[in-house]
C-alpha atoms as a PDB file:
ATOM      1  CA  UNK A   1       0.000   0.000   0.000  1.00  0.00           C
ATOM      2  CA  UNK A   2       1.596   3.278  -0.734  1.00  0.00           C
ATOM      3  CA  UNK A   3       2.092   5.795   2.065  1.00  0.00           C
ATOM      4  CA  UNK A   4      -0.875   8.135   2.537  1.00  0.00           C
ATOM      5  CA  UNK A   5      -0.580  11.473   1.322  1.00  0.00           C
ATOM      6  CA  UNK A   6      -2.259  14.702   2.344  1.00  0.00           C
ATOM      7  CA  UNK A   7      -3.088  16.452  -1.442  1.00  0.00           C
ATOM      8  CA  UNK A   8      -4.187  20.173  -1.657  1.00  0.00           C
ATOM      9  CA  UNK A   9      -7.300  19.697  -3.598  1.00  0.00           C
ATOM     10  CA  UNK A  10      -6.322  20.335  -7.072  1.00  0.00           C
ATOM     11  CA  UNK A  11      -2.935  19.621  -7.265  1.00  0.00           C
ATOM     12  CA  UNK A  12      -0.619  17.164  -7.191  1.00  0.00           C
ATOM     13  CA  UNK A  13       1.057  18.372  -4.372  1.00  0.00           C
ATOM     14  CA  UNK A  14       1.192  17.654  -0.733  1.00  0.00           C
ATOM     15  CA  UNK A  15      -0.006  20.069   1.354  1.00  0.00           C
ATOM     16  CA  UNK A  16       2.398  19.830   4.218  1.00  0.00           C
ATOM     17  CA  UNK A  17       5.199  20.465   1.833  1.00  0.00           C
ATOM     18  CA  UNK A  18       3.422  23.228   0.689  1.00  0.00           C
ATOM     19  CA  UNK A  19       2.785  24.404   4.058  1.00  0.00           C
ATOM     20  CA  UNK A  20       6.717  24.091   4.614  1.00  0.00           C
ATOM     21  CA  UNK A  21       7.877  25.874   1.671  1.00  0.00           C
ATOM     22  CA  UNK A  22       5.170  28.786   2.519  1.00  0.00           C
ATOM     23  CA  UNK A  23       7.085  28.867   6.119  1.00  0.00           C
ATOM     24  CA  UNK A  24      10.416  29.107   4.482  1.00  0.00           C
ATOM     25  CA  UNK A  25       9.430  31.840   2.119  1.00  0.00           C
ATOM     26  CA  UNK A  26       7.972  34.331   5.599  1.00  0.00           C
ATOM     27  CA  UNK A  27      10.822  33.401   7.166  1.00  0.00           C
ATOM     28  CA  UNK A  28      13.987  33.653   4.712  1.00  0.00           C
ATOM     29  CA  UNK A  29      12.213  37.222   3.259  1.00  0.00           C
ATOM     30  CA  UNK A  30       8.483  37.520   4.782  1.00  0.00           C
ATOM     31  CA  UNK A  31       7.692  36.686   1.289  1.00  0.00           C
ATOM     32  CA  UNK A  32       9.423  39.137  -0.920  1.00  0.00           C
ATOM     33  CA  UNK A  33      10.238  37.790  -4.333  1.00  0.00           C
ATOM     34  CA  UNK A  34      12.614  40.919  -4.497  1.00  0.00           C
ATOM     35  CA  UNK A  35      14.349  40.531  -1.199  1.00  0.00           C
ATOM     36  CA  UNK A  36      18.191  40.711  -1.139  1.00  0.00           C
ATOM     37  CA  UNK A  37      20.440  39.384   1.675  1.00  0.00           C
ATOM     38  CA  UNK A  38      23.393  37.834   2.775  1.00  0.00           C
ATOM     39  CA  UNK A  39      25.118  41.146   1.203  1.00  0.00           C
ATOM     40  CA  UNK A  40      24.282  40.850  -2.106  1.00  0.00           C
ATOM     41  CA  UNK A  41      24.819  37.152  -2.574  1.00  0.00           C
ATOM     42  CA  UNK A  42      21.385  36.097  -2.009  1.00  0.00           C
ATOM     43  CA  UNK A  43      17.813  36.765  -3.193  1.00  0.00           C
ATOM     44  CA  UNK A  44      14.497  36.321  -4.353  1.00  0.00           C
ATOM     45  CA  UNK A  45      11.446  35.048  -1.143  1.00  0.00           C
ATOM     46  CA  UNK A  46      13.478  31.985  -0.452  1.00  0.00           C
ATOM     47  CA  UNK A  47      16.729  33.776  -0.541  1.00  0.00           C
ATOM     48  CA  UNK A  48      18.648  31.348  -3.187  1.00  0.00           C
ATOM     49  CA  UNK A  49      22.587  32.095  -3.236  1.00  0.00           C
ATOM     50  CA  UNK A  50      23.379  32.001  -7.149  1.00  0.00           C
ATOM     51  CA  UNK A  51      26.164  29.489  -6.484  1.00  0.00           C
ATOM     52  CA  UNK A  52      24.060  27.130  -4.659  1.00  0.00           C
ATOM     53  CA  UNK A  53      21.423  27.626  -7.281  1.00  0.00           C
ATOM     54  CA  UNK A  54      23.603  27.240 -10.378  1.00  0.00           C
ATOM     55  CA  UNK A  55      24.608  24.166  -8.968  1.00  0.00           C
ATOM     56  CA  UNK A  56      21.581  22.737  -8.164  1.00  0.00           C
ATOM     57  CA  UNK A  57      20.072  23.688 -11.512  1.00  0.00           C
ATOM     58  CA  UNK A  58      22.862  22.011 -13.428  1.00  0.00           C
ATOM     59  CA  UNK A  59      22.630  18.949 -11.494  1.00  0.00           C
ATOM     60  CA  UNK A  60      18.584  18.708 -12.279  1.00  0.00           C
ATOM     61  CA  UNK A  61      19.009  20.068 -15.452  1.00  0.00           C
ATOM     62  CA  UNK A  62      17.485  23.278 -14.524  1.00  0.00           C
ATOM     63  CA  UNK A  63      17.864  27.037 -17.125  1.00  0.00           C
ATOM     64  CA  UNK A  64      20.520  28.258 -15.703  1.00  0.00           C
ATOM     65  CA  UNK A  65      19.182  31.910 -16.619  1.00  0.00           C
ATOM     66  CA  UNK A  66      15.719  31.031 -14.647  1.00  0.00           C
ATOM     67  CA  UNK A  67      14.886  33.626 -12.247  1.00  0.00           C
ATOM     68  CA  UNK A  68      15.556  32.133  -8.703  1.00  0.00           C
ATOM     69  CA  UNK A  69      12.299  32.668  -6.794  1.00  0.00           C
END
């Protein structure tokens, strides 16, 4: 049997993970998709650093010109 999930109705995603992300997002930049921090190296409402984000975008074959939030 495959492990309950708890779906936000519509979607195809799990709505504690959405809850989490949502918490992430208030706390990294109380939800400002234009935020800046960590002096410049960081931005966007869940405060991606570009290096960590190239990275991770290369590795799941990601646009490596995407915006980052």
């Amino acid at each position: 049997m495959p492990p309950q999930t708890n779906q936000t109705p519509g979607t195809n995603l799990d709505s504690a993970a959405l809850a989490l992300s949502r918490s992430i997002r208030q706390v990294e930049s109380g939800g400002d998709y234009n935020a800046i921090g960590d002096n410049g190296r960081s931005w966007g409402a869940y405060q991606w650093n570009g290096d960590n984000f190239q990275a991770w975008a290369k590795q799941y074959g990601l646009d490596l010109t995407a915006p980052l939030s």
